[in-house]
C-alpha atoms as a PDB file:
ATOM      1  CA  UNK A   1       4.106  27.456 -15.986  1.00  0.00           C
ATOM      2  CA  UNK A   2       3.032  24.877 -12.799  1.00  0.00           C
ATOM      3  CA  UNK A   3      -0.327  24.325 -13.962  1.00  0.00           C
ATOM      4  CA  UNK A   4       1.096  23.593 -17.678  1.00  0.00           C
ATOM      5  CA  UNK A   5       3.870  21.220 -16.419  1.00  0.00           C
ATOM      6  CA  UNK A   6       0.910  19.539 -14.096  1.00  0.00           C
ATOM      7  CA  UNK A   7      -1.308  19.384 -17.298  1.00  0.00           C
ATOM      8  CA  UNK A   8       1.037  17.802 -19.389  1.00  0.00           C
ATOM      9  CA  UNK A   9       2.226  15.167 -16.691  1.00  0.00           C
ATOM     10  CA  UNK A  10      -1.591  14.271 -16.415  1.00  0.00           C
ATOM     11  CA  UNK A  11      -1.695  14.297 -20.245  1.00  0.00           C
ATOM     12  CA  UNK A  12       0.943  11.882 -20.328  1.00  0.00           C
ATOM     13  CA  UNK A  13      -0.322   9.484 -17.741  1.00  0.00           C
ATOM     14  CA  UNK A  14      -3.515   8.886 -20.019  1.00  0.00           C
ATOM     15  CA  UNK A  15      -1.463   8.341 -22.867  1.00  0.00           C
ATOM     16  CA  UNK A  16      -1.528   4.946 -24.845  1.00  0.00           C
ATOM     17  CA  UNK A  17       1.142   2.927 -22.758  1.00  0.00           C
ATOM     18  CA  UNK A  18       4.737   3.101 -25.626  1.00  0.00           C
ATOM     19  CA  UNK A  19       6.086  -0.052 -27.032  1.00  0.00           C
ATOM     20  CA  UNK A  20       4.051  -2.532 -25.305  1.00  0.00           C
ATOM     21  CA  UNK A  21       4.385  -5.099 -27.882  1.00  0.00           C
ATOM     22  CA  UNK A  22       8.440  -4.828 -28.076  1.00  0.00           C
ATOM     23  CA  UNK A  23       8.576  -7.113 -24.757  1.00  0.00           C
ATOM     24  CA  UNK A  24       9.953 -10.439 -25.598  1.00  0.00           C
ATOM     25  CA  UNK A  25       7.438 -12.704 -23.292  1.00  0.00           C
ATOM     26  CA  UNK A  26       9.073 -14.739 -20.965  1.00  0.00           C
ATOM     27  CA  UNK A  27       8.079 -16.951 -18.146  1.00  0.00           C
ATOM     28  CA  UNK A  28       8.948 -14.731 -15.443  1.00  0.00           C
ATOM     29  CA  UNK A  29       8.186 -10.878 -15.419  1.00  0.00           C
ATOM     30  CA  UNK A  30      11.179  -8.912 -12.754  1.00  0.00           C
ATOM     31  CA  UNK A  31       9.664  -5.495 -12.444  1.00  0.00           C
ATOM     32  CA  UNK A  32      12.153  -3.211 -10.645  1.00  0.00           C
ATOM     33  CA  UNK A  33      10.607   0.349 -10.769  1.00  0.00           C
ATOM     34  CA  UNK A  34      11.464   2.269  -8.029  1.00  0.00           C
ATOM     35  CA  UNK A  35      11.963   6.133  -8.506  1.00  0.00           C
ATOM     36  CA  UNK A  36       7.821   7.045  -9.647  1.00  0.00           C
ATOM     37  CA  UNK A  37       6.023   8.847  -6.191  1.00  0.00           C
ATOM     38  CA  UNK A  38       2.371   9.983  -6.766  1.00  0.00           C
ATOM     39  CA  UNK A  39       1.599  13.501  -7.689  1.00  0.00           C
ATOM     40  CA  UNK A  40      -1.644  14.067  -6.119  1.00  0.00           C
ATOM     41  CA  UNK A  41      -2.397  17.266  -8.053  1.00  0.00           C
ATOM     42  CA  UNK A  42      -1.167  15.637 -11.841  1.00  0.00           C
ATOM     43  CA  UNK A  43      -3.031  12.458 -10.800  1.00  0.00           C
ATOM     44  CA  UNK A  44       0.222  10.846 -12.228  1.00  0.00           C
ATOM     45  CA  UNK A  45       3.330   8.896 -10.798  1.00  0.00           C
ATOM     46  CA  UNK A  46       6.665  11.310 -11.096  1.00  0.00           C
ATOM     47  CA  UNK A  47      10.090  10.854 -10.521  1.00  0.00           C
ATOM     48  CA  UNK A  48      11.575  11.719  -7.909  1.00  0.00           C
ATOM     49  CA  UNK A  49      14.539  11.160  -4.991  1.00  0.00           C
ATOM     50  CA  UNK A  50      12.812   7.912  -3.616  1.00  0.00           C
ATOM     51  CA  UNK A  51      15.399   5.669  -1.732  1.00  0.00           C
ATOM     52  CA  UNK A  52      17.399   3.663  -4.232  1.00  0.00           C
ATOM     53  CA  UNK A  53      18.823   0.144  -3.202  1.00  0.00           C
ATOM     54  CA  UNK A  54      21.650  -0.804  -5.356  1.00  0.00           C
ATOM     55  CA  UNK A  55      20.983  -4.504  -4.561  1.00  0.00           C
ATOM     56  CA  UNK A  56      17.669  -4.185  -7.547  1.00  0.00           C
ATOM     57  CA  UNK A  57      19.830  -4.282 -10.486  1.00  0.00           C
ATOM     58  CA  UNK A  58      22.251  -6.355  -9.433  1.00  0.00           C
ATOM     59  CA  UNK A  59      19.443  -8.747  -7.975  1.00  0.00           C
ATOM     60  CA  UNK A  60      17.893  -8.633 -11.499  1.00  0.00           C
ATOM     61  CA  UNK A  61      20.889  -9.844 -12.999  1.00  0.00           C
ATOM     62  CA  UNK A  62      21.790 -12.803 -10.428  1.00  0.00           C
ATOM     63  CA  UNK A  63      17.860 -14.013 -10.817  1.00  0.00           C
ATOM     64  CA  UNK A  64      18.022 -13.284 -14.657  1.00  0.00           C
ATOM     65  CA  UNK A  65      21.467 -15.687 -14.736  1.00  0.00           C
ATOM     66  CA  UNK A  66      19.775 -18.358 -12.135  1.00  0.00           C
ATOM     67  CA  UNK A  67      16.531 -18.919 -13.351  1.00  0.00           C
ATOM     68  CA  UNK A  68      18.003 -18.908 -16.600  1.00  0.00           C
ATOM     69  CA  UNK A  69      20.210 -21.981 -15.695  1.00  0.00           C
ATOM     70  CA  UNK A  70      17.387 -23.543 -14.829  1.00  0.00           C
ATOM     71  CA  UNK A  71      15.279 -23.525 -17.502  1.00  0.00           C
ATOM     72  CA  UNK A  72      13.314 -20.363 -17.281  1.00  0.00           C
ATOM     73  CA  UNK A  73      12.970 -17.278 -19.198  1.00  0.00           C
ATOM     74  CA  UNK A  74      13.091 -14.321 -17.443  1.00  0.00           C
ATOM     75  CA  UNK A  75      11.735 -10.263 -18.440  1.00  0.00           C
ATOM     76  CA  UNK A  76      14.148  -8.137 -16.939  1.00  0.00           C
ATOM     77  CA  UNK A  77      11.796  -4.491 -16.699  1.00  0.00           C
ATOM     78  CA  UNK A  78      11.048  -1.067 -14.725  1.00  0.00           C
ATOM     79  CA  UNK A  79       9.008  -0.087 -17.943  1.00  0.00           C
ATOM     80  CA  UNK A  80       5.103   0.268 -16.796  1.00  0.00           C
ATOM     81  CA  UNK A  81       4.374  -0.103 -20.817  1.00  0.00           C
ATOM     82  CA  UNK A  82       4.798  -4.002 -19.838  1.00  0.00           C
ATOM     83  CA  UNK A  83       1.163  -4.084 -18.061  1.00  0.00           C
ATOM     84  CA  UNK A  84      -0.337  -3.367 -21.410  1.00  0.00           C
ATOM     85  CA  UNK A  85       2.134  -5.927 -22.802  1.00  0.00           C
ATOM     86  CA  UNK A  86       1.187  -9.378 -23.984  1.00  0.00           C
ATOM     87  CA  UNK A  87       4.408 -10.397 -22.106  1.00  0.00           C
ATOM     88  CA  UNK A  88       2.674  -9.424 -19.221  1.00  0.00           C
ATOM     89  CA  UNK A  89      -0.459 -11.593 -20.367  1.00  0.00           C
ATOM     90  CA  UNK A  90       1.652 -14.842 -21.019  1.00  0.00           C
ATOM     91  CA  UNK A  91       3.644 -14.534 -17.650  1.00  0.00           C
ATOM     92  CA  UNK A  92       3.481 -17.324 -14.874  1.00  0.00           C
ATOM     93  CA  UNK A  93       5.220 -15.132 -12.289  1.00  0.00           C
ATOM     94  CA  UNK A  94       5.587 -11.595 -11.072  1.00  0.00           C
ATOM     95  CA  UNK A  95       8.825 -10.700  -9.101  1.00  0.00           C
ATOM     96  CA  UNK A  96       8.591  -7.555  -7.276  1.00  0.00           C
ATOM     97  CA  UNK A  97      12.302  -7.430  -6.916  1.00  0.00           C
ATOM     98  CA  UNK A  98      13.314  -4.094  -4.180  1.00  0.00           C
ATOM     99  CA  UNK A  99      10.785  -1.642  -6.023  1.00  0.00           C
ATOM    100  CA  UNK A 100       9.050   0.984  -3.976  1.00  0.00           C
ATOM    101  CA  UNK A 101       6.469   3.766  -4.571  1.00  0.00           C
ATOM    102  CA  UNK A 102       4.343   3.714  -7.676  1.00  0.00           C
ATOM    103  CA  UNK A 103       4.214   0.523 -10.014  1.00  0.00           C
ATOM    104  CA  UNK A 104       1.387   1.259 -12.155  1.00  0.00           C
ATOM    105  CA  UNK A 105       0.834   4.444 -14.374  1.00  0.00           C
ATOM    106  CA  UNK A 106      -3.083   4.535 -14.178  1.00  0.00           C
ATOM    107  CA  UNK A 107      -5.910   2.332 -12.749  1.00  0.00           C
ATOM    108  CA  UNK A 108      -6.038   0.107 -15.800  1.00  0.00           C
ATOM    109  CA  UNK A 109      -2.928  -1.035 -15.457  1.00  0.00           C
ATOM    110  CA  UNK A 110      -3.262  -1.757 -11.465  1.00  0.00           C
ATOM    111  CA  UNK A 111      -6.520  -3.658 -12.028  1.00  0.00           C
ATOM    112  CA  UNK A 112      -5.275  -5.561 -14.430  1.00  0.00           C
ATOM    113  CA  UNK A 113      -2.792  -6.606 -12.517  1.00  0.00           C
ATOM    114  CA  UNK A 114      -4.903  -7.780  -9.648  1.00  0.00           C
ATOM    115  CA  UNK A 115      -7.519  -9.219 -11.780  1.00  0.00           C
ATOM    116  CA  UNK A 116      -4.476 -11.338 -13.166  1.00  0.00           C
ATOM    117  CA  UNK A 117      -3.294 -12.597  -9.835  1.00  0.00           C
ATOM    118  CA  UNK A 118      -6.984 -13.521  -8.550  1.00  0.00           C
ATOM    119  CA  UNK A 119      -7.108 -15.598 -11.875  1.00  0.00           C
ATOM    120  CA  UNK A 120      -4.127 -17.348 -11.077  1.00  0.00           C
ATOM    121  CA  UNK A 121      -0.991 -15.248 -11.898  1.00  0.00           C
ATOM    122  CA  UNK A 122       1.767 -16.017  -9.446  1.00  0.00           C
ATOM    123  CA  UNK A 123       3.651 -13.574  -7.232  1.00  0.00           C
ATOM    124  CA  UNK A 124       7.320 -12.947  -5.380  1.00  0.00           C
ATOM    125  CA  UNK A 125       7.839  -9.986  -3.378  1.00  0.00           C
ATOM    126  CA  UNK A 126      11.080  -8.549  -2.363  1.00  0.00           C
ATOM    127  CA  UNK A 127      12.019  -6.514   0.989  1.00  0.00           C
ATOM    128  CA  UNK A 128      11.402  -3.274   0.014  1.00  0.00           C
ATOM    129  CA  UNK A 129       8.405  -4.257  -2.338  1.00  0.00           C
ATOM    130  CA  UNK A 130       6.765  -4.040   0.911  1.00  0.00           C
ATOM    131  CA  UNK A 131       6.417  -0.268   0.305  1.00  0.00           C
ATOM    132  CA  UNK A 132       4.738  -0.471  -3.310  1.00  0.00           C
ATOM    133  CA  UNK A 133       1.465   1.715  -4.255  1.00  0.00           C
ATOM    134  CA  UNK A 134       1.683   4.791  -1.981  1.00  0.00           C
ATOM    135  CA  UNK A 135      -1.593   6.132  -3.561  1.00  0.00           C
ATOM    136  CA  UNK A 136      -3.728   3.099  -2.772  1.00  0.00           C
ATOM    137  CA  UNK A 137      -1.409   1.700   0.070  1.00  0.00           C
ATOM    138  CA  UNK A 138      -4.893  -0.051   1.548  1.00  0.00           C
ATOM    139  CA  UNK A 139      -5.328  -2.299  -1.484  1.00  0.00           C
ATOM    140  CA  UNK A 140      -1.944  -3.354  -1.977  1.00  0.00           C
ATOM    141  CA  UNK A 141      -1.767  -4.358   2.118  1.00  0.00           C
ATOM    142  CA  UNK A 142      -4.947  -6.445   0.873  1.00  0.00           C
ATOM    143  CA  UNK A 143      -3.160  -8.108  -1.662  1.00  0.00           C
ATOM    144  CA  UNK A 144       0.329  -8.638  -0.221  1.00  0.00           C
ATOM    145  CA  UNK A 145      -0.795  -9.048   3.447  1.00  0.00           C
ATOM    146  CA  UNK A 146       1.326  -6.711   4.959  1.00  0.00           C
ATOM    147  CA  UNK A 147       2.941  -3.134   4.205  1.00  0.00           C
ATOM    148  CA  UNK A 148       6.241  -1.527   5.566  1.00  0.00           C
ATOM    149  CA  UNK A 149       6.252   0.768   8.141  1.00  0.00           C
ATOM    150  CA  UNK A 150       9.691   0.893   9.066  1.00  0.00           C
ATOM    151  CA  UNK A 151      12.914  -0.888   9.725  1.00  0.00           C
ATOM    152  CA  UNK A 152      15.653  -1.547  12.392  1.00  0.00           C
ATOM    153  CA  UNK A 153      18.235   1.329  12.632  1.00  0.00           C
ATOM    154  CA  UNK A 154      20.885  -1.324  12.744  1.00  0.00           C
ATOM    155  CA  UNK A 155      21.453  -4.230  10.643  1.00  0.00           C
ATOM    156  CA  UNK A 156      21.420  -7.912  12.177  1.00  0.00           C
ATOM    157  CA  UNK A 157      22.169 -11.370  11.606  1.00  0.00           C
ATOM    158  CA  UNK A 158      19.428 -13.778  11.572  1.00  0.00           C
ATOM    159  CA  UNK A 159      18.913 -17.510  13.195  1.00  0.00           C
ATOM    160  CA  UNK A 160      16.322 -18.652  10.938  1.00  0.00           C
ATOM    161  CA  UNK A 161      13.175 -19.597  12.579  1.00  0.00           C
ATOM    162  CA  UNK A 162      11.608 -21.092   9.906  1.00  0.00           C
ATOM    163  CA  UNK A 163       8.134 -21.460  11.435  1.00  0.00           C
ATOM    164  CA  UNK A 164       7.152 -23.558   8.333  1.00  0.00           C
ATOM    165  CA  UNK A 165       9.580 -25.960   6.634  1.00  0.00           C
ATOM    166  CA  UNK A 166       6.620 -27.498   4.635  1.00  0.00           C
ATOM    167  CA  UNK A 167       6.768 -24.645   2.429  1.00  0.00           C
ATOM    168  CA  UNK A 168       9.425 -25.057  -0.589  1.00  0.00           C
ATOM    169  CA  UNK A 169      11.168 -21.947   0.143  1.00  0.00           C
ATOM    170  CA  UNK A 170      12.147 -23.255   3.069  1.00  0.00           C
ATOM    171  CA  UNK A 171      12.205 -27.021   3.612  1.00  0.00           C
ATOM    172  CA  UNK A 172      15.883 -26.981   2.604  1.00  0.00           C
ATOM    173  CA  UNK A 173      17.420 -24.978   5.022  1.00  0.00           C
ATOM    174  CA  UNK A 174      19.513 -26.563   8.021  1.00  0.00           C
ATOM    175  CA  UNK A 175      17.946 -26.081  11.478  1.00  0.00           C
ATOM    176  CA  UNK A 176      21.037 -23.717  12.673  1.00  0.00           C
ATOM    177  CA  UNK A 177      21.242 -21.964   9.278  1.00  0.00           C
ATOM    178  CA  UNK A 178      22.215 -18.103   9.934  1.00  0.00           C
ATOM    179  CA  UNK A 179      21.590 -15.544   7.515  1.00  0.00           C
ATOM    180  CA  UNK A 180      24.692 -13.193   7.849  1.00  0.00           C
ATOM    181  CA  UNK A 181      23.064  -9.477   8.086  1.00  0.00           C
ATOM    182  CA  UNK A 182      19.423  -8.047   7.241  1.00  0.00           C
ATOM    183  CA  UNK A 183      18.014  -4.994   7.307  1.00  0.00           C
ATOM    184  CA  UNK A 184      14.599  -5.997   9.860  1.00  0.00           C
ATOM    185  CA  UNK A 185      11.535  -4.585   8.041  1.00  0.00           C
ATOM    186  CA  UNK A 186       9.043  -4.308   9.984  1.00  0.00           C
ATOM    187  CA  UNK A 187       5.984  -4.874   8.332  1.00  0.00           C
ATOM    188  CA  UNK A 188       3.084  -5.397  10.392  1.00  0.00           C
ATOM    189  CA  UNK A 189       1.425  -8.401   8.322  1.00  0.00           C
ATOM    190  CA  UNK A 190      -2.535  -9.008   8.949  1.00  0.00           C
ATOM    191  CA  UNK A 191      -2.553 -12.639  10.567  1.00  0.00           C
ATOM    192  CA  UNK A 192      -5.483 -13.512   8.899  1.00  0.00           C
ATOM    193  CA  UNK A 193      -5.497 -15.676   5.830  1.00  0.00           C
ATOM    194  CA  UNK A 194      -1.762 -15.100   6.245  1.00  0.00           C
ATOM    195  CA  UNK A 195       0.863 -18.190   6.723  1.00  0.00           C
ATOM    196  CA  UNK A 196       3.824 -17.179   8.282  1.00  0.00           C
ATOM    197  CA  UNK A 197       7.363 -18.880   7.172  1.00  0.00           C
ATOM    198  CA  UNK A 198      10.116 -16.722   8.780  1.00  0.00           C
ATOM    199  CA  UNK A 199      10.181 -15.062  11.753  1.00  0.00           C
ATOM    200  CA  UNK A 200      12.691 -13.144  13.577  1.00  0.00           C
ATOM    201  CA  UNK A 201      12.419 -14.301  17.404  1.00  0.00           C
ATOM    202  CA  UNK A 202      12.006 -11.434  20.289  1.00  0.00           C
ATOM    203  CA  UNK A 203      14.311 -12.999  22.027  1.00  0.00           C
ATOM    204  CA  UNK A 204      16.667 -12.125  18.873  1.00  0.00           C
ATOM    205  CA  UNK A 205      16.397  -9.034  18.254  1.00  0.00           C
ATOM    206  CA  UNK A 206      19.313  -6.633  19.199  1.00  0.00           C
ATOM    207  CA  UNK A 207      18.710  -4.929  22.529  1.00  0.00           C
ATOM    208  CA  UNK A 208      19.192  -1.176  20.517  1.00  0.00           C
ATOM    209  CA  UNK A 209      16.637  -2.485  18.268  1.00  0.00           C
ATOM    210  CA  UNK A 210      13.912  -3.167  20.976  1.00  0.00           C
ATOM    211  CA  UNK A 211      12.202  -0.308  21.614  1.00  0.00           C
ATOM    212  CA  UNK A 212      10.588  -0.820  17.753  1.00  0.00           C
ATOM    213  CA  UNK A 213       9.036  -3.978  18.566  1.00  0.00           C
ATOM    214  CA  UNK A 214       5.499  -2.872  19.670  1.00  0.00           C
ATOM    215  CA  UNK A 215       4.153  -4.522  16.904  1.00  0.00           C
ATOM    216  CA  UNK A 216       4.201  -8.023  14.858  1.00  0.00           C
ATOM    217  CA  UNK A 217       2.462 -10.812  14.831  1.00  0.00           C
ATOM    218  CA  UNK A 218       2.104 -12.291  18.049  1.00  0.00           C
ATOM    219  CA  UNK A 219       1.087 -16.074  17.274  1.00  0.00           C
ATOM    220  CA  UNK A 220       4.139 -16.688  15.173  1.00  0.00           C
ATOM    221  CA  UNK A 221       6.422 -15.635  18.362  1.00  0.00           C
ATOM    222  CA  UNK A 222       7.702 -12.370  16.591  1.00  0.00           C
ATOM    223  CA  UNK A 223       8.351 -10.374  13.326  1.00  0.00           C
ATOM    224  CA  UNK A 224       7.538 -11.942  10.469  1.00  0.00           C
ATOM    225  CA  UNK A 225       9.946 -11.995   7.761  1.00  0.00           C
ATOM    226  CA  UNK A 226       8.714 -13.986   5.392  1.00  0.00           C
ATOM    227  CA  UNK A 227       5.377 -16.032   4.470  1.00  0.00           C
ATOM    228  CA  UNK A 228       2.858 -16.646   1.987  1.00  0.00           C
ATOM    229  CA  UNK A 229      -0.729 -16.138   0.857  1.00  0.00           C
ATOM    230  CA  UNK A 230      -3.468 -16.941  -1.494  1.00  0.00           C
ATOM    231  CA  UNK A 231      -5.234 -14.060  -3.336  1.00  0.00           C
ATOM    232  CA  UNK A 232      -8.374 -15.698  -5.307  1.00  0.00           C
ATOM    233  CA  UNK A 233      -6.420 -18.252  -6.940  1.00  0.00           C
ATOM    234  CA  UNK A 234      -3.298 -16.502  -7.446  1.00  0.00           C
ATOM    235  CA  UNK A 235      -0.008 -17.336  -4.534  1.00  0.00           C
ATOM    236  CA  UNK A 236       1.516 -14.467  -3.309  1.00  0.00           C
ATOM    237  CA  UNK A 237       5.030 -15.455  -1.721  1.00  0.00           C
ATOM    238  CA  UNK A 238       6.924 -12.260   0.346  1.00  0.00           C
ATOM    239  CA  UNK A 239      10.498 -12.076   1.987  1.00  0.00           C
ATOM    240  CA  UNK A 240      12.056  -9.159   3.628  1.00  0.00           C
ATOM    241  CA  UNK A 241      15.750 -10.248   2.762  1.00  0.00           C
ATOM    242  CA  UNK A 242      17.785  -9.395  -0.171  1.00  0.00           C
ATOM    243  CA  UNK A 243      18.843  -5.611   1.324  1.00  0.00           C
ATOM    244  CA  UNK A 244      22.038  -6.034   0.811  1.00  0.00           C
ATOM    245  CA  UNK A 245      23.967  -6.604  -2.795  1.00  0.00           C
ATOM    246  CA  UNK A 246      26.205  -8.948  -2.510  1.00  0.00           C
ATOM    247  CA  UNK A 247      23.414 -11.440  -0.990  1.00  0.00           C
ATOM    248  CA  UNK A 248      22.129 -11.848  -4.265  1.00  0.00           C
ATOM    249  CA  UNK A 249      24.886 -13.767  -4.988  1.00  0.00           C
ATOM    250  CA  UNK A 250      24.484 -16.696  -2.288  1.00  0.00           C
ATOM    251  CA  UNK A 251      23.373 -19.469  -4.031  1.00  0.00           C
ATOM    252  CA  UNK A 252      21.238 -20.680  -1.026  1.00  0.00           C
ATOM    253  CA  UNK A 253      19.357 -16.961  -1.520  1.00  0.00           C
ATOM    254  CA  UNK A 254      18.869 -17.699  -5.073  1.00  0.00           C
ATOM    255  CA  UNK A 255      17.794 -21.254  -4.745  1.00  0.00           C
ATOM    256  CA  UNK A 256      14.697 -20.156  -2.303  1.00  0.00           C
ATOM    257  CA  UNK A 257      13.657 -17.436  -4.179  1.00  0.00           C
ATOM    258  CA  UNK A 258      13.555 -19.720  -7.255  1.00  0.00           C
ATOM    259  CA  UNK A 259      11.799 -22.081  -5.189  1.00  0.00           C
ATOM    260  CA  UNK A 260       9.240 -19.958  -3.911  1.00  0.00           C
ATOM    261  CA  UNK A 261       8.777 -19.003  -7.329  1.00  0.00           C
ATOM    262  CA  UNK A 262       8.047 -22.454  -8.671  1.00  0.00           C
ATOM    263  CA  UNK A 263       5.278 -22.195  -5.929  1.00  0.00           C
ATOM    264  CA  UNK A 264       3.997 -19.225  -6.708  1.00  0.00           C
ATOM    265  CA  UNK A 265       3.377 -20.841 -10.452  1.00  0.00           C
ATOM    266  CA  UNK A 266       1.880 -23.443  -8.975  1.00  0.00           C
ATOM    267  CA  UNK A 267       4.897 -26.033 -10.030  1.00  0.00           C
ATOM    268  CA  UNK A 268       5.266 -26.918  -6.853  1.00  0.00           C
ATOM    269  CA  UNK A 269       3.064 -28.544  -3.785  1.00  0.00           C
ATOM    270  CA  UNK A 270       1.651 -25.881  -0.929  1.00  0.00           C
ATOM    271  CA  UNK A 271       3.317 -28.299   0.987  1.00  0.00           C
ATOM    272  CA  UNK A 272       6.208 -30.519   1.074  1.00  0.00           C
ATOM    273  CA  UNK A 273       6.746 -33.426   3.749  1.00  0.00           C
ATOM    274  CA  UNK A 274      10.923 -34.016   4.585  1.00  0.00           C
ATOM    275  CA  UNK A 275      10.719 -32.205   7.032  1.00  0.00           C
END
């Protein structure tokens, strides 16, 4: 009965992806899939108890509404039928928005995906997103520039240290701006061919908390929380906020991740100079 239920997940995961042309195309792909783990022995992503943050669907939503106001369509999707999609094809932006564990159902779909991105494709990455592609964990680190290993026990507010105002994302934030209470993921970014944006100070961190900080990235003065990358031509933009629901709501939250959005699509200079 195993090897049957094994044979027919594997069946399954080569299957023609369902529906791919029912995707209305829009300028901004949200992917929120978070439940799929890998079954090493089905070669196939299952579900299965993975940690859920409520914050992904109500993020969705808030983005979905935001973006919208602004002038941009937006896919709302945890459907891996998309990557086969033309509304994939037609996108100008990615948004990883809190998914974990598997995002692709088979290695067409994943190097499409990356192909896409080196040819241009824009990317935003969510706090948890950090944790994506468990079964090739190596390549997505490459991509992204960093991958979680773990967070702070307790939450914590943050004095923004915006390393970087140049970038979009960021120039508009006031120098004592405080975000309320984040979960600190801990991410251990490379620091090459990385630009750090955000960065949680040492001298910040809660004393409980302190015993995790063995790693980081030293040159920016502490944990990096946010920051951005190229990847061939593609920009790659990642922040570790947006744990908590009812941030999704803050219209400062919303305006930088719509921000670093318009400079992951390229809308927008690598650099601005008010600041």
């Amino acid at each position: 009965m195993r090897r049957s239920v094994l044979a027919a997940l594997a069946a399954l995961a080569l299957a023609p992806a369902a529906f791919a042309d029912s995707f209305q195309p829009a300028d901004v792909l949200i992917y929120t899939r978070w439940k799929y783990v890998w079954n090493a022995k089905a070669g196939v992503a299952v579900p299965k108890g993975a940690y859920h943050h409520i914050s992904t669907e109500v993020g969705a939503e808030q983005v979905r509404r935001y973006f919208g106001e602004k002038g941009y369509s937006c896919l709302v999707t945890n459907d891996p039928a998309v990557w086969d999609s033309d509304a994939f094809k037609k996108a100008k932006c990615v948004f990883f928005l809190n998914t974990q564990h598997e995002q692709f159902e088979n290695d067409a779909q994943r190097n499409a995906f990356y192909s896409a991105v080196s040819n241009g494709l824009g990317v935003v990455v969510t706090h948890s997103s950090s944790w994506n592609e468990h079964s090739h964990p190596a390549r997505w680190r490459d991509f992204l520039g960093g991958f979680f290993a773990t967070h702070y026990r307790k939450q914590q507010p943050i004095p923004f240290n915006c390393v970087d105002r140049t970038h979009p994302a960021f120039a508009f934030f006031p120098d004592d701006y405080v975000w309320e209470r984040e979960e600190i993921y801990l991410n251990h970014p490379k620091e090459e061919g990385l630009r750090p944006l955000l960065t949680l100070k040492w001298v910040d961190v809660l004393p409980e908390s302190r015993a995790k900080d063995k790693d980081g990235c030293p040159k920016a003065g502490g944990h990096v929380l946010a920051w951005c990358k190229t990847y061939g031509k593609g920009r790659v933009f990642y922040t570790a906020l947006g744990h908590n629901p009812k941030d999704w709501s803050k219209r400062e939250f919303l305006y930088h991740l719509f921000m670093a959005t318009k400079w992951a699509m390229g809308e927008l200079p690598d650099r601005v100079c008010n600041h």
